[in-house]
PDBML (XML) file of the C-alpha atoms, coordinates in Angstrom:
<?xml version="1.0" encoding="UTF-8" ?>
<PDBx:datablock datablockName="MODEL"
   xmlns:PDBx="http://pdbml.pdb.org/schema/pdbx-v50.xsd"
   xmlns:xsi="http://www.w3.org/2001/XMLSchema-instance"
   xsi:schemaLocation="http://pdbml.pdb.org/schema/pdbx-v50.xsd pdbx-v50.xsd">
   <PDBx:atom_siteCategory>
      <PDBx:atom_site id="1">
         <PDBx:B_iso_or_equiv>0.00</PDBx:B_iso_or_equiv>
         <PDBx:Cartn_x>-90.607</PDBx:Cartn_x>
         <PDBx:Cartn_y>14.680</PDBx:Cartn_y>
         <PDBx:Cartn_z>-21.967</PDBx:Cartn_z>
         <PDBx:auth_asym_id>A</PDBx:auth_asym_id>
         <PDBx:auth_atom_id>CA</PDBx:auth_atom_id>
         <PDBx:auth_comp_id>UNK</PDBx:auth_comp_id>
         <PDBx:auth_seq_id>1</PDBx:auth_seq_id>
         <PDBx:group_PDB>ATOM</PDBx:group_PDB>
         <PDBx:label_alt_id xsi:nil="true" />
         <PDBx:label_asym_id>A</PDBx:label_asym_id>
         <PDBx:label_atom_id>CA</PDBx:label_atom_id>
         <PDBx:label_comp_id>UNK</PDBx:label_comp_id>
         <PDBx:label_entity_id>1</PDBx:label_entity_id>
         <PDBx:label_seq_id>1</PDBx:label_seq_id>
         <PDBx:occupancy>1.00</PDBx:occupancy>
         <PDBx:pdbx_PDB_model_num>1</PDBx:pdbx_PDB_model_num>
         <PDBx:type_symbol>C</PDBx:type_symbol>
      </PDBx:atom_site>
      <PDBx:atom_site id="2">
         <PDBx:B_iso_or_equiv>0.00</PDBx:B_iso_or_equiv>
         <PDBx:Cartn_x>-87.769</PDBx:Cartn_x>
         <PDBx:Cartn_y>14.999</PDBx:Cartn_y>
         <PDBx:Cartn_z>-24.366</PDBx:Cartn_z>
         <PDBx:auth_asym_id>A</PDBx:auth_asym_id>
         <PDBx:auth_atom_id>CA</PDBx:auth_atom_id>
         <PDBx:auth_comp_id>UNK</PDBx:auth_comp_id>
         <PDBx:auth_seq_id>2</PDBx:auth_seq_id>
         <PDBx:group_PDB>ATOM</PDBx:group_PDB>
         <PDBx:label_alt_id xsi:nil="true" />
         <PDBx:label_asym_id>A</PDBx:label_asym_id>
         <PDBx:label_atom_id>CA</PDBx:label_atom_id>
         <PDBx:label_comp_id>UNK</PDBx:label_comp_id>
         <PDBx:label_entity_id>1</PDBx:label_entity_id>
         <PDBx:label_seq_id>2</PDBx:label_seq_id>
         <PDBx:occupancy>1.00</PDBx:occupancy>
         <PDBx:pdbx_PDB_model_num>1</PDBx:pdbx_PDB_model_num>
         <PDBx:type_symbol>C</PDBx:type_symbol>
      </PDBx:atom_site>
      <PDBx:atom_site id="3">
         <PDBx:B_iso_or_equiv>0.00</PDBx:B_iso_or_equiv>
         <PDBx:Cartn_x>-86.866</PDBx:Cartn_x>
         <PDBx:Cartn_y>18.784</PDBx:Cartn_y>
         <PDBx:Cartn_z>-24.079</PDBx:Cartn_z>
         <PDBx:auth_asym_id>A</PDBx:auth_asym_id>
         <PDBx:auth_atom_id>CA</PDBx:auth_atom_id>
         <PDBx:auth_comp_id>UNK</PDBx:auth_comp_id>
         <PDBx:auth_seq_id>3</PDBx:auth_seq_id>
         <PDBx:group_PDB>ATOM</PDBx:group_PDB>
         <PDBx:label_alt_id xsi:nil="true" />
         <PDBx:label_asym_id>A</PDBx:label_asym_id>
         <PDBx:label_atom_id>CA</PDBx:label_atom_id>
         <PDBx:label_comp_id>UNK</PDBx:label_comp_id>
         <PDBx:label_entity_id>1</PDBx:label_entity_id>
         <PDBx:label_seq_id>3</PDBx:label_seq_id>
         <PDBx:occupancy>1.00</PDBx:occupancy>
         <PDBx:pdbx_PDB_model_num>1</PDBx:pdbx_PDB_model_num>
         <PDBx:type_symbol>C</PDBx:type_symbol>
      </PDBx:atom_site>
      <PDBx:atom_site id="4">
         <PDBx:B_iso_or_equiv>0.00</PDBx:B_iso_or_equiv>
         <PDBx:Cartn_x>-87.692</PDBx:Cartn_x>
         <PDBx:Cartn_y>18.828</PDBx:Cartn_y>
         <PDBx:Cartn_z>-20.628</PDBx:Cartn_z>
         <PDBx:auth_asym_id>A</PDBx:auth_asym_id>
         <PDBx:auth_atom_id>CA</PDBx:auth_atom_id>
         <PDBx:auth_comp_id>UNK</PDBx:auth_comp_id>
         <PDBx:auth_seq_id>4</PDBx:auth_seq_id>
         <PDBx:group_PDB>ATOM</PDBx:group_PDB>
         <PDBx:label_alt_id xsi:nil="true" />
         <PDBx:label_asym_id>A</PDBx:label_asym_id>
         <PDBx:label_atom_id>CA</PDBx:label_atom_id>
         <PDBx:label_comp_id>UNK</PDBx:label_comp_id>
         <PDBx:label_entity_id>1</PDBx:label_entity_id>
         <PDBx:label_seq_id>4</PDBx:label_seq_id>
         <PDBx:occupancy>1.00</PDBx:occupancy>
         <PDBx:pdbx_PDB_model_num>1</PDBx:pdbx_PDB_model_num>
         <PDBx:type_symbol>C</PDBx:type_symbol>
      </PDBx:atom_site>
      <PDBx:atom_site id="5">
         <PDBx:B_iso_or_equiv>0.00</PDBx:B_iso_or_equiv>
         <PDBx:Cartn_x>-84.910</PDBx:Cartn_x>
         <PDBx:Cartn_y>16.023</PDBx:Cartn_y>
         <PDBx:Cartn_z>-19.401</PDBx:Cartn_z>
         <PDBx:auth_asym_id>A</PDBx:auth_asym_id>
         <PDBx:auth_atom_id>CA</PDBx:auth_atom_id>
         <PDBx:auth_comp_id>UNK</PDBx:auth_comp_id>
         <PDBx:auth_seq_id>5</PDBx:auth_seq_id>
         <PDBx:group_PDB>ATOM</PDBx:group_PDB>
         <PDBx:label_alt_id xsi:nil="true" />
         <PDBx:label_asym_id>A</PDBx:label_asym_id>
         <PDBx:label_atom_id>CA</PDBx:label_atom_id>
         <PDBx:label_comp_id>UNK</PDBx:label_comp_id>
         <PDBx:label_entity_id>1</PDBx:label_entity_id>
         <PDBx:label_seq_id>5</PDBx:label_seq_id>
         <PDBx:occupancy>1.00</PDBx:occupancy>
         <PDBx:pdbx_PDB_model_num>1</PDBx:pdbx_PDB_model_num>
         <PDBx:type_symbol>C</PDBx:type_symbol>
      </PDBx:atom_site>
      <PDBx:atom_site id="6">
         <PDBx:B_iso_or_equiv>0.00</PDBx:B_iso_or_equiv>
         <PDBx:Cartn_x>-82.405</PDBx:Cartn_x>
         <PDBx:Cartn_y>16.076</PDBx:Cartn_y>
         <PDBx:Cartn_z>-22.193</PDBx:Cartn_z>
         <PDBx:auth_asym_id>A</PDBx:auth_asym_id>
         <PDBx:auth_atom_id>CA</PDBx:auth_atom_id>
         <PDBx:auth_comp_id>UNK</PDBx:auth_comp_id>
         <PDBx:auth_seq_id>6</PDBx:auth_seq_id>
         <PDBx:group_PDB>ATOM</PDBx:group_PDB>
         <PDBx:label_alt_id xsi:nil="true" />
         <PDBx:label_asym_id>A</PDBx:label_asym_id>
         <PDBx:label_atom_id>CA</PDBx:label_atom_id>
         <PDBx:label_comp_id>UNK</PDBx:label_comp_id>
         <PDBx:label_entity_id>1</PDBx:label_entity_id>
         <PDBx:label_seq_id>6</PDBx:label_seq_id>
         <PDBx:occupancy>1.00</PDBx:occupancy>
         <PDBx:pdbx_PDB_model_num>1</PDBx:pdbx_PDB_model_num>
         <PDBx:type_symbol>C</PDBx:type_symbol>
      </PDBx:atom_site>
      <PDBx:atom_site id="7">
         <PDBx:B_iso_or_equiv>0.00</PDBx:B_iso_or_equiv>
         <PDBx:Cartn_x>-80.110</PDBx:Cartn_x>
         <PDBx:Cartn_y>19.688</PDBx:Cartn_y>
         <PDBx:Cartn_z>-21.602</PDBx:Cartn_z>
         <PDBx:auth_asym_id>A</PDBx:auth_asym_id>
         <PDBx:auth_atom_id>CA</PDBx:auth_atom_id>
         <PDBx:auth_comp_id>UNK</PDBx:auth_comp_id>
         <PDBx:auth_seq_id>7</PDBx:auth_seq_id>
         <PDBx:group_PDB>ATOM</PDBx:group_PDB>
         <PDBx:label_alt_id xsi:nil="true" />
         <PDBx:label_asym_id>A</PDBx:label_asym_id>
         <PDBx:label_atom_id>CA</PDBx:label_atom_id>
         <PDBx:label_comp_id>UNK</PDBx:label_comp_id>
         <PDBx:label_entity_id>1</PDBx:label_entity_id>
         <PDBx:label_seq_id>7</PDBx:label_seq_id>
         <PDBx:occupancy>1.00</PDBx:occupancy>
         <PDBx:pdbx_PDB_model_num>1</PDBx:pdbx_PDB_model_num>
         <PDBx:type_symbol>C</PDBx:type_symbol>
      </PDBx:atom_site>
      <PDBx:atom_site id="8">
         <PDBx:B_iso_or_equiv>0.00</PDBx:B_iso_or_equiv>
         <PDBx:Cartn_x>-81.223</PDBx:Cartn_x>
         <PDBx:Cartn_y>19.424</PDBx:Cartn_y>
         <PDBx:Cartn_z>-17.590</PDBx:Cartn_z>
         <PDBx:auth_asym_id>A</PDBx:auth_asym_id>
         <PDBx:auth_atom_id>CA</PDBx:auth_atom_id>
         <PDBx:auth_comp_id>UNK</PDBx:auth_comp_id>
         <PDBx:auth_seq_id>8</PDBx:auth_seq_id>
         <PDBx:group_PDB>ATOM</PDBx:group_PDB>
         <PDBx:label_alt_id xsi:nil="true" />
         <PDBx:label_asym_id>A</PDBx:label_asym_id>
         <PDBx:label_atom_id>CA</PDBx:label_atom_id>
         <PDBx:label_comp_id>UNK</PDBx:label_comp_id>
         <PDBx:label_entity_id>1</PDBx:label_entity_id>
         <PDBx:label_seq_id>8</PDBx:label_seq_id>
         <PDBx:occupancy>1.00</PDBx:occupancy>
         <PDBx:pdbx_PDB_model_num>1</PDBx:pdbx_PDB_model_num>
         <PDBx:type_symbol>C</PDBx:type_symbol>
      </PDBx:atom_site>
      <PDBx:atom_site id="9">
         <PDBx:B_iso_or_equiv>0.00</PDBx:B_iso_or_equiv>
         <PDBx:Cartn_x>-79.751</PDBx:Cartn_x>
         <PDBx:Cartn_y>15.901</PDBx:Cartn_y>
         <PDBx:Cartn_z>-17.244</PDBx:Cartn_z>
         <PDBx:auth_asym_id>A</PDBx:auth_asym_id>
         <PDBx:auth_atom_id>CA</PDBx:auth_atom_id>
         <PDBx:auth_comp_id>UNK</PDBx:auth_comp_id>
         <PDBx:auth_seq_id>9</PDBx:auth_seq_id>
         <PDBx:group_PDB>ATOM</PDBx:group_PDB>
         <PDBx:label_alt_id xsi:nil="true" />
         <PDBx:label_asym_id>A</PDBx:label_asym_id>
         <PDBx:label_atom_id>CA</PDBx:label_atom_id>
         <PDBx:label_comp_id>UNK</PDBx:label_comp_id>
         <PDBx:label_entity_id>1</PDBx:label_entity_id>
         <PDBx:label_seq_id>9</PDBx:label_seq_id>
         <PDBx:occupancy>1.00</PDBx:occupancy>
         <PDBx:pdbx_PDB_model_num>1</PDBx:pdbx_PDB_model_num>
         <PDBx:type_symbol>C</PDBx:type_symbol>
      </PDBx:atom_site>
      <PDBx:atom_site id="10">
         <PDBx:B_iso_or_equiv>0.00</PDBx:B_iso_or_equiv>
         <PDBx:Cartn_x>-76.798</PDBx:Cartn_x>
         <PDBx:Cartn_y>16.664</PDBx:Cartn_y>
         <PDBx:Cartn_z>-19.215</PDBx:Cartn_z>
         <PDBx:auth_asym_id>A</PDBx:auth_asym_id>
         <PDBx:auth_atom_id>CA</PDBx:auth_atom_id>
         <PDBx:auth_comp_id>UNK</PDBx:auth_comp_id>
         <PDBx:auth_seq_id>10</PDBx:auth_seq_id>
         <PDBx:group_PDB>ATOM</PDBx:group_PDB>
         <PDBx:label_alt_id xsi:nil="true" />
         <PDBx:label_asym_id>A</PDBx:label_asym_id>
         <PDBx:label_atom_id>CA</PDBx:label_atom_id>
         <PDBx:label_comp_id>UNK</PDBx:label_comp_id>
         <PDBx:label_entity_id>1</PDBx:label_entity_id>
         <PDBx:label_seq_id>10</PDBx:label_seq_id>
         <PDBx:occupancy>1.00</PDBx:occupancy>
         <PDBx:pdbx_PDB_model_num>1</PDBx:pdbx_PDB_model_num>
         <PDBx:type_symbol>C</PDBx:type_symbol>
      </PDBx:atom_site>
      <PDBx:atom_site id="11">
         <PDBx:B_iso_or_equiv>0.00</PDBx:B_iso_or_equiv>
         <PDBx:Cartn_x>-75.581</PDBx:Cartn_x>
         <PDBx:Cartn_y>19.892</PDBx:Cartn_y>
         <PDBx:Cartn_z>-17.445</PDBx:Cartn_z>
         <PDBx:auth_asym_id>A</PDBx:auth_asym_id>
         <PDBx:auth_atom_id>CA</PDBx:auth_atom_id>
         <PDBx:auth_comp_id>UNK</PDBx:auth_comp_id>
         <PDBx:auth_seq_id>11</PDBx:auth_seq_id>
         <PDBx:group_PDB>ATOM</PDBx:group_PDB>
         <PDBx:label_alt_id xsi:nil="true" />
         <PDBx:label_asym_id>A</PDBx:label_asym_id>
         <PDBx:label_atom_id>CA</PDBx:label_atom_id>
         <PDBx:label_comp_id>UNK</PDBx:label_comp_id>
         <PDBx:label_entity_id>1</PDBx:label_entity_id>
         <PDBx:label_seq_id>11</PDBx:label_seq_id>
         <PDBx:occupancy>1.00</PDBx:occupancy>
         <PDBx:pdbx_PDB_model_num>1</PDBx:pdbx_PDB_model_num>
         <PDBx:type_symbol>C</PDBx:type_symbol>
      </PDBx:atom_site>
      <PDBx:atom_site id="12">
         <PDBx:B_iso_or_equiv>0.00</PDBx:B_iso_or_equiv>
         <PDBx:Cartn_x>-76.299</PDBx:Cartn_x>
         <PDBx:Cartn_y>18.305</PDBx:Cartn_y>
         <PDBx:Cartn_z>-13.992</PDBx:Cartn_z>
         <PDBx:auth_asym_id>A</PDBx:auth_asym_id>
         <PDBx:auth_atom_id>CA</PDBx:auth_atom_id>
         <PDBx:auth_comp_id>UNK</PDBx:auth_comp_id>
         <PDBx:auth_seq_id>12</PDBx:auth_seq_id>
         <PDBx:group_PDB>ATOM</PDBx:group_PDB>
         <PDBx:label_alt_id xsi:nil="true" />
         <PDBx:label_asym_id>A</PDBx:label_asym_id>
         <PDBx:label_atom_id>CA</PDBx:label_atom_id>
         <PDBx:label_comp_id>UNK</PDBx:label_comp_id>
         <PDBx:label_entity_id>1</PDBx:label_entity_id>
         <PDBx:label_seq_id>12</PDBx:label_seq_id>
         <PDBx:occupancy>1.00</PDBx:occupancy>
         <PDBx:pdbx_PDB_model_num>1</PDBx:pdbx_PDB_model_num>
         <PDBx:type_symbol>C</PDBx:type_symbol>
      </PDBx:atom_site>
      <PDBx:atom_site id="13">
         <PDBx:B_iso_or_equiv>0.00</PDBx:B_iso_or_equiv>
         <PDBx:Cartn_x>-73.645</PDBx:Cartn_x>
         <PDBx:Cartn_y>15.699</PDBx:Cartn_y>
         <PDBx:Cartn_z>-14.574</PDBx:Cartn_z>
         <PDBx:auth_asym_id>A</PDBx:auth_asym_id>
         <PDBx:auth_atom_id>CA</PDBx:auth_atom_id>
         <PDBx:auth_comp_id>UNK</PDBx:auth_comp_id>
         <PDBx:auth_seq_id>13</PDBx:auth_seq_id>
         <PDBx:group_PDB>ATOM</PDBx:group_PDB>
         <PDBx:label_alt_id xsi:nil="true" />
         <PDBx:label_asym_id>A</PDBx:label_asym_id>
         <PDBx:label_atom_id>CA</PDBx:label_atom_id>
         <PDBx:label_comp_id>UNK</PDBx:label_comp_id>
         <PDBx:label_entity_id>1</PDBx:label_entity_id>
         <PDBx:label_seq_id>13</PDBx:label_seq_id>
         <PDBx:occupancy>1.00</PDBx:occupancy>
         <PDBx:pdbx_PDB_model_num>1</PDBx:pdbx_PDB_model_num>
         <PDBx:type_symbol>C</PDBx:type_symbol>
      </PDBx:atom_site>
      <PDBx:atom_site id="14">
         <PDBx:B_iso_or_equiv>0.00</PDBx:B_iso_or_equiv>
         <PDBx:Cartn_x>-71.879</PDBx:Cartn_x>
         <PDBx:Cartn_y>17.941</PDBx:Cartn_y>
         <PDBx:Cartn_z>-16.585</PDBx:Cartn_z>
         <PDBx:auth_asym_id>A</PDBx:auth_asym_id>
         <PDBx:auth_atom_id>CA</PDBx:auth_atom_id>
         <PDBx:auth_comp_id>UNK</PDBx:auth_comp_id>
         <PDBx:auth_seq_id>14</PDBx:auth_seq_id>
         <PDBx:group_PDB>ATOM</PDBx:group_PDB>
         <PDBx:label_alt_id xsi:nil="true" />
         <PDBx:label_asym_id>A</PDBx:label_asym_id>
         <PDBx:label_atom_id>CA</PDBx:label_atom_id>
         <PDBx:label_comp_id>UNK</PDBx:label_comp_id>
         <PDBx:label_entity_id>1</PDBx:label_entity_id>
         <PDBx:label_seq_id>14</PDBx:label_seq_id>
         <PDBx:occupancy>1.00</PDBx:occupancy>
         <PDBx:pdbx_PDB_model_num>1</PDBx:pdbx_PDB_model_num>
         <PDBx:type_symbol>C</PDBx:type_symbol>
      </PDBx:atom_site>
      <PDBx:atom_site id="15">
         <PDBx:B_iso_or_equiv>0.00</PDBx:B_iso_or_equiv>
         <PDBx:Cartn_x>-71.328</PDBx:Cartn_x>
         <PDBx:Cartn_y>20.533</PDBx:Cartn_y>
         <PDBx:Cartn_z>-13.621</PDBx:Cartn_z>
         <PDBx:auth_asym_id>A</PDBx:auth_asym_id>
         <PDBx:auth_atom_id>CA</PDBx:auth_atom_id>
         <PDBx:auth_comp_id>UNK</PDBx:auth_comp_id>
         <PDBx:auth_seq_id>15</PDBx:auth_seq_id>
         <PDBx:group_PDB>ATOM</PDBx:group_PDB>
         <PDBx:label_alt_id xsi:nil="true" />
         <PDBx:label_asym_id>A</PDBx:label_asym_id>
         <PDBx:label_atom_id>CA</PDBx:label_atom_id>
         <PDBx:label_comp_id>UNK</PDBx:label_comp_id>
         <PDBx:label_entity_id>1</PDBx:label_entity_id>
         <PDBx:label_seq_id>15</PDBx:label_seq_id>
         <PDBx:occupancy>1.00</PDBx:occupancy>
         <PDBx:pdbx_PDB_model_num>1</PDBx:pdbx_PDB_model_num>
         <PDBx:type_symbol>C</PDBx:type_symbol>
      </PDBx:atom_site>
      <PDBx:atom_site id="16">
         <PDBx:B_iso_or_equiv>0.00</PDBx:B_iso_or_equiv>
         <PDBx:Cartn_x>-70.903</PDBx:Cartn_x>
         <PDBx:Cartn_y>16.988</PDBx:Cartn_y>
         <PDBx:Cartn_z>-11.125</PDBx:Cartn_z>
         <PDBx:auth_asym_id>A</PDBx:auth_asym_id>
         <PDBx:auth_atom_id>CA</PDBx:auth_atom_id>
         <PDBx:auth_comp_id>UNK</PDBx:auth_comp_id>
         <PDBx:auth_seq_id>16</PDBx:auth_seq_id>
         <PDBx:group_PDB>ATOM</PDBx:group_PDB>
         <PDBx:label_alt_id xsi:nil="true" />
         <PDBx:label_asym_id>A</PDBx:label_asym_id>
         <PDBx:label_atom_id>CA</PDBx:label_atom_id>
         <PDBx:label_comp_id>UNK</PDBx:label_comp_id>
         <PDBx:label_entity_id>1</PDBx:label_entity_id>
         <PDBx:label_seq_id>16</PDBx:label_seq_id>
         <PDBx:occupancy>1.00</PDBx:occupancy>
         <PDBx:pdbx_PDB_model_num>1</PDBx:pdbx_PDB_model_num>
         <PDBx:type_symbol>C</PDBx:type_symbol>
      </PDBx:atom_site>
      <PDBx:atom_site id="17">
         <PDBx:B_iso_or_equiv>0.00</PDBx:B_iso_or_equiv>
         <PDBx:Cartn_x>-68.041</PDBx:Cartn_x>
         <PDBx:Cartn_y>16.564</PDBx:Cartn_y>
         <PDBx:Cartn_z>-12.603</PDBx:Cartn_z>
         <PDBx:auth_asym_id>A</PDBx:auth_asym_id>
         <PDBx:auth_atom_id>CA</PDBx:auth_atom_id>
         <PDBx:auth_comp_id>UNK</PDBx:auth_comp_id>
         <PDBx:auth_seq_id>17</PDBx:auth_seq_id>
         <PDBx:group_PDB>ATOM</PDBx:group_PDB>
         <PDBx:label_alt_id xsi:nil="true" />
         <PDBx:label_asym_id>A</PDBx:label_asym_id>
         <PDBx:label_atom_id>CA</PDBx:label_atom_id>
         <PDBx:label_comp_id>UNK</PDBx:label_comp_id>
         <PDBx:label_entity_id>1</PDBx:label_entity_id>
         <PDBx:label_seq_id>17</PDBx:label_seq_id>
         <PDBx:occupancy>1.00</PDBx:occupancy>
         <PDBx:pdbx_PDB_model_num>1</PDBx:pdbx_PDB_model_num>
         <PDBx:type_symbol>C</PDBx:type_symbol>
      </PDBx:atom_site>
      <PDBx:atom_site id="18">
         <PDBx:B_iso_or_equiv>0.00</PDBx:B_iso_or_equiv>
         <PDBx:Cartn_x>-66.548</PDBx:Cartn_x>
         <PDBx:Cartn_y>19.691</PDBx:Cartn_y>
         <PDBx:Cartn_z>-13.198</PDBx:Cartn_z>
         <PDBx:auth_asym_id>A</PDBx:auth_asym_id>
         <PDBx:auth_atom_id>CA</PDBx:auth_atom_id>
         <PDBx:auth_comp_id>UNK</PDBx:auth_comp_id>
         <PDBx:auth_seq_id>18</PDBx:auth_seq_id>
         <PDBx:group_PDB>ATOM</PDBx:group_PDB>
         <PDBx:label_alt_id xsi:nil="true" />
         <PDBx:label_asym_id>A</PDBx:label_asym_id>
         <PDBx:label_atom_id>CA</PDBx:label_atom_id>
         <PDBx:label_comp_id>UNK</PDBx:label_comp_id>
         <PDBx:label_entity_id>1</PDBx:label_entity_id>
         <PDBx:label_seq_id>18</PDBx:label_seq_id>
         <PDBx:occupancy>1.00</PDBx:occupancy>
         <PDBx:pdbx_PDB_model_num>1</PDBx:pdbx_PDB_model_num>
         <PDBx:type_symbol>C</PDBx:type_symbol>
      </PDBx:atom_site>
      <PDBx:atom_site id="19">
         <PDBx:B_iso_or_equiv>0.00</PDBx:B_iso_or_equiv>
         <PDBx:Cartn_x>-66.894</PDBx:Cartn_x>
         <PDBx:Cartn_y>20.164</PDBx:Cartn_y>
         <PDBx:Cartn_z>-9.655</PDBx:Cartn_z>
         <PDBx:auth_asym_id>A</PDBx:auth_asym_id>
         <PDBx:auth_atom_id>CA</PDBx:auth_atom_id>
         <PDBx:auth_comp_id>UNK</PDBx:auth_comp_id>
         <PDBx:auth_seq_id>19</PDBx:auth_seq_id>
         <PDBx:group_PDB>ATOM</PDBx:group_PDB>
         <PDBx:label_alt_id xsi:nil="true" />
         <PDBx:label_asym_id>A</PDBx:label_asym_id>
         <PDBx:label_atom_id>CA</PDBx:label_atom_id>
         <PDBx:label_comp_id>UNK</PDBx:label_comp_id>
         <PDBx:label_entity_id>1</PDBx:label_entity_id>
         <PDBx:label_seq_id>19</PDBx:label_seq_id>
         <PDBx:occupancy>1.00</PDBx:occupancy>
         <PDBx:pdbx_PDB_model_num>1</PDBx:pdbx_PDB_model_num>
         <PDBx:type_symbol>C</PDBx:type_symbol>
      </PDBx:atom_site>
      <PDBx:atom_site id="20">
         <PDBx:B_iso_or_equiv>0.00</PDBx:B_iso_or_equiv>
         <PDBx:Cartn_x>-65.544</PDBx:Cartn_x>
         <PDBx:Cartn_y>16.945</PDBx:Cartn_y>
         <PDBx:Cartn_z>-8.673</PDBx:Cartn_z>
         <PDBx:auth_asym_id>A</PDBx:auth_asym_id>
         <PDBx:auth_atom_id>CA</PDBx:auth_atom_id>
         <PDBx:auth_comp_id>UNK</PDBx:auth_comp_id>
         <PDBx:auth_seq_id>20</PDBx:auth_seq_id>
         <PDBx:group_PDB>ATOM</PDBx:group_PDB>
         <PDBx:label_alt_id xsi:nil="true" />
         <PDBx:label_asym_id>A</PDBx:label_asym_id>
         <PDBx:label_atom_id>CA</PDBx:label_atom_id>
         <PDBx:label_comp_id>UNK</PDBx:label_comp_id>
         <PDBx:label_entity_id>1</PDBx:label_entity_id>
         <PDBx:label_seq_id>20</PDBx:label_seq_id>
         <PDBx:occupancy>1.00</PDBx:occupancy>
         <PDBx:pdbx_PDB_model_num>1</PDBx:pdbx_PDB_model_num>
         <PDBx:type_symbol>C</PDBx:type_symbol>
      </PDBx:atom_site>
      <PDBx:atom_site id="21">
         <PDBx:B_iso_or_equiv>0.00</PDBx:B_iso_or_equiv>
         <PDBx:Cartn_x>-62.024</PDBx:Cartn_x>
         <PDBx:Cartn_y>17.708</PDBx:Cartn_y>
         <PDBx:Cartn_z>-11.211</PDBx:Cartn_z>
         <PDBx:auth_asym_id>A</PDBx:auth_asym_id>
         <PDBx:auth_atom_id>CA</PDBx:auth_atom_id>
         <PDBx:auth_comp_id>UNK</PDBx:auth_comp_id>
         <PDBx:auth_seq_id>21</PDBx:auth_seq_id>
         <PDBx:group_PDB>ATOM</PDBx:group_PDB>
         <PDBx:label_alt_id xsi:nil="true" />
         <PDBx:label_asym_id>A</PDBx:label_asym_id>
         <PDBx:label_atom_id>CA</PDBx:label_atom_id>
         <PDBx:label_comp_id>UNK</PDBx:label_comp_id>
         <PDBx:label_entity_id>1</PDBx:label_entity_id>
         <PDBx:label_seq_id>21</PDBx:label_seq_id>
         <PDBx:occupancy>1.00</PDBx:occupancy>
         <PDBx:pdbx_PDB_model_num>1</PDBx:pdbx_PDB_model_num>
         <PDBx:type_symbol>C</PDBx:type_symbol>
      </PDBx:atom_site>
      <PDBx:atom_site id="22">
         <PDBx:B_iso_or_equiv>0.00</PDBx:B_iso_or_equiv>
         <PDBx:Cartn_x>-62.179</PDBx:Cartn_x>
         <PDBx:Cartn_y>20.919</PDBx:Cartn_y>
         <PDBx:Cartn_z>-9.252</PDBx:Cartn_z>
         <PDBx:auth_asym_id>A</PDBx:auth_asym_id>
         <PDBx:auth_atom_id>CA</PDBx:auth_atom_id>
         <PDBx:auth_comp_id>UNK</PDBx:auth_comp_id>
         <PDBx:auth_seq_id>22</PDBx:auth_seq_id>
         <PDBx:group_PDB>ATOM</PDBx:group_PDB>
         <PDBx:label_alt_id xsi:nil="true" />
         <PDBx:label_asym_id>A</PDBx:label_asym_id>
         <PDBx:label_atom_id>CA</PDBx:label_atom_id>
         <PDBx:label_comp_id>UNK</PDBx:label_comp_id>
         <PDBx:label_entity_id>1</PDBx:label_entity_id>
         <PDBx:label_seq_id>22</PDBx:label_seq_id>
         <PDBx:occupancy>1.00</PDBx:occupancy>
         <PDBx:pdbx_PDB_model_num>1</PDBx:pdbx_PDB_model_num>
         <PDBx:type_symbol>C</PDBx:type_symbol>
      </PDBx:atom_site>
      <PDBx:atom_site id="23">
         <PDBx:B_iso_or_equiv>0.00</PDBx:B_iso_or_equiv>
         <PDBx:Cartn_x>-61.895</PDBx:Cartn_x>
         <PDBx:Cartn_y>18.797</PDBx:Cartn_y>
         <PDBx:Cartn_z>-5.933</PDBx:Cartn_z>
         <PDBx:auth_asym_id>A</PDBx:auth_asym_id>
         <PDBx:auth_atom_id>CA</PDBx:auth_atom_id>
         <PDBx:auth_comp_id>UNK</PDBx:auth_comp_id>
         <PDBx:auth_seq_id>23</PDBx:auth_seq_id>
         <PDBx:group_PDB>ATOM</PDBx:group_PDB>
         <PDBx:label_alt_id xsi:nil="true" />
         <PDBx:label_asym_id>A</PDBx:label_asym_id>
         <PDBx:label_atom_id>CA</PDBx:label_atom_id>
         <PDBx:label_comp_id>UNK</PDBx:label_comp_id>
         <PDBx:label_entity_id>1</PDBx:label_entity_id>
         <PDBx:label_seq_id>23</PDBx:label_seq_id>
         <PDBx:occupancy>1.00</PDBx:occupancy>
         <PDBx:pdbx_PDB_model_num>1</PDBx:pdbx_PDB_model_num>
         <PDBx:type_symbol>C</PDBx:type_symbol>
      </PDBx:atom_site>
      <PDBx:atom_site id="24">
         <PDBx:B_iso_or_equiv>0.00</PDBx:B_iso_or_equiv>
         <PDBx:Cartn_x>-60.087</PDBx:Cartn_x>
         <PDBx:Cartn_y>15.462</PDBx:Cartn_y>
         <PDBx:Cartn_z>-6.105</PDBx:Cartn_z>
         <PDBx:auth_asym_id>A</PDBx:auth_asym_id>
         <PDBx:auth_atom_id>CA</PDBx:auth_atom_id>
         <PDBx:auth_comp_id>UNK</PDBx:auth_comp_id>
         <PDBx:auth_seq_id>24</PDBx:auth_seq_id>
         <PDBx:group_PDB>ATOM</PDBx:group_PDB>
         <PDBx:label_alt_id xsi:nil="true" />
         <PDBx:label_asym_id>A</PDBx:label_asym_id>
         <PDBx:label_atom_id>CA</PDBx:label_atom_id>
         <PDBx:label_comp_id>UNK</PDBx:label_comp_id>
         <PDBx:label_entity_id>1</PDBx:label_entity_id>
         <PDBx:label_seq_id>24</PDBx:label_seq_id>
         <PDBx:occupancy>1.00</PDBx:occupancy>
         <PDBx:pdbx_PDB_model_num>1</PDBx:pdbx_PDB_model_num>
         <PDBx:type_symbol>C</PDBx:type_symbol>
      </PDBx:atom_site>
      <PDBx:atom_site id="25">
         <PDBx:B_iso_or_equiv>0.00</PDBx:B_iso_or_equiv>
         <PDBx:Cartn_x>-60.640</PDBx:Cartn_x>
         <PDBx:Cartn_y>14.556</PDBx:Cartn_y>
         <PDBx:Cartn_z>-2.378</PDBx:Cartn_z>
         <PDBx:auth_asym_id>A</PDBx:auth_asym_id>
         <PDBx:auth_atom_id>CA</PDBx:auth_atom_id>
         <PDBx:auth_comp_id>UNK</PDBx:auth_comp_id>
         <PDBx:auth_seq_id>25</PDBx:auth_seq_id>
         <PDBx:group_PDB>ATOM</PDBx:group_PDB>
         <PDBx:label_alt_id xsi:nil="true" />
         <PDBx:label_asym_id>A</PDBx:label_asym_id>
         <PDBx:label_atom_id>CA</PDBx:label_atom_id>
         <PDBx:label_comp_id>UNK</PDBx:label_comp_id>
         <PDBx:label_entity_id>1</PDBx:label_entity_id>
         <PDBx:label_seq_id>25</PDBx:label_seq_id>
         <PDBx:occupancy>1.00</PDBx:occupancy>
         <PDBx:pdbx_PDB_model_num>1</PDBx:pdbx_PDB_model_num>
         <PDBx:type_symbol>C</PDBx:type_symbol>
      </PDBx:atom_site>
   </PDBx:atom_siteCategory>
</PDBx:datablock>
């Protein structure tokens, strides 16, 4: 459970918001 959802949940928000600095509107 821990392996599995730690790195996947943090690069999914990570690449949100790189995405969304990459966009502003």
């Amino acid at each position: 459970m821990f392996v599995a959802g730690t790195d996947t949940t943090s690069a999914t928000l990570e690449w949100i918001m790189t995405e969304l600095a990459r966009h502003p509107n």
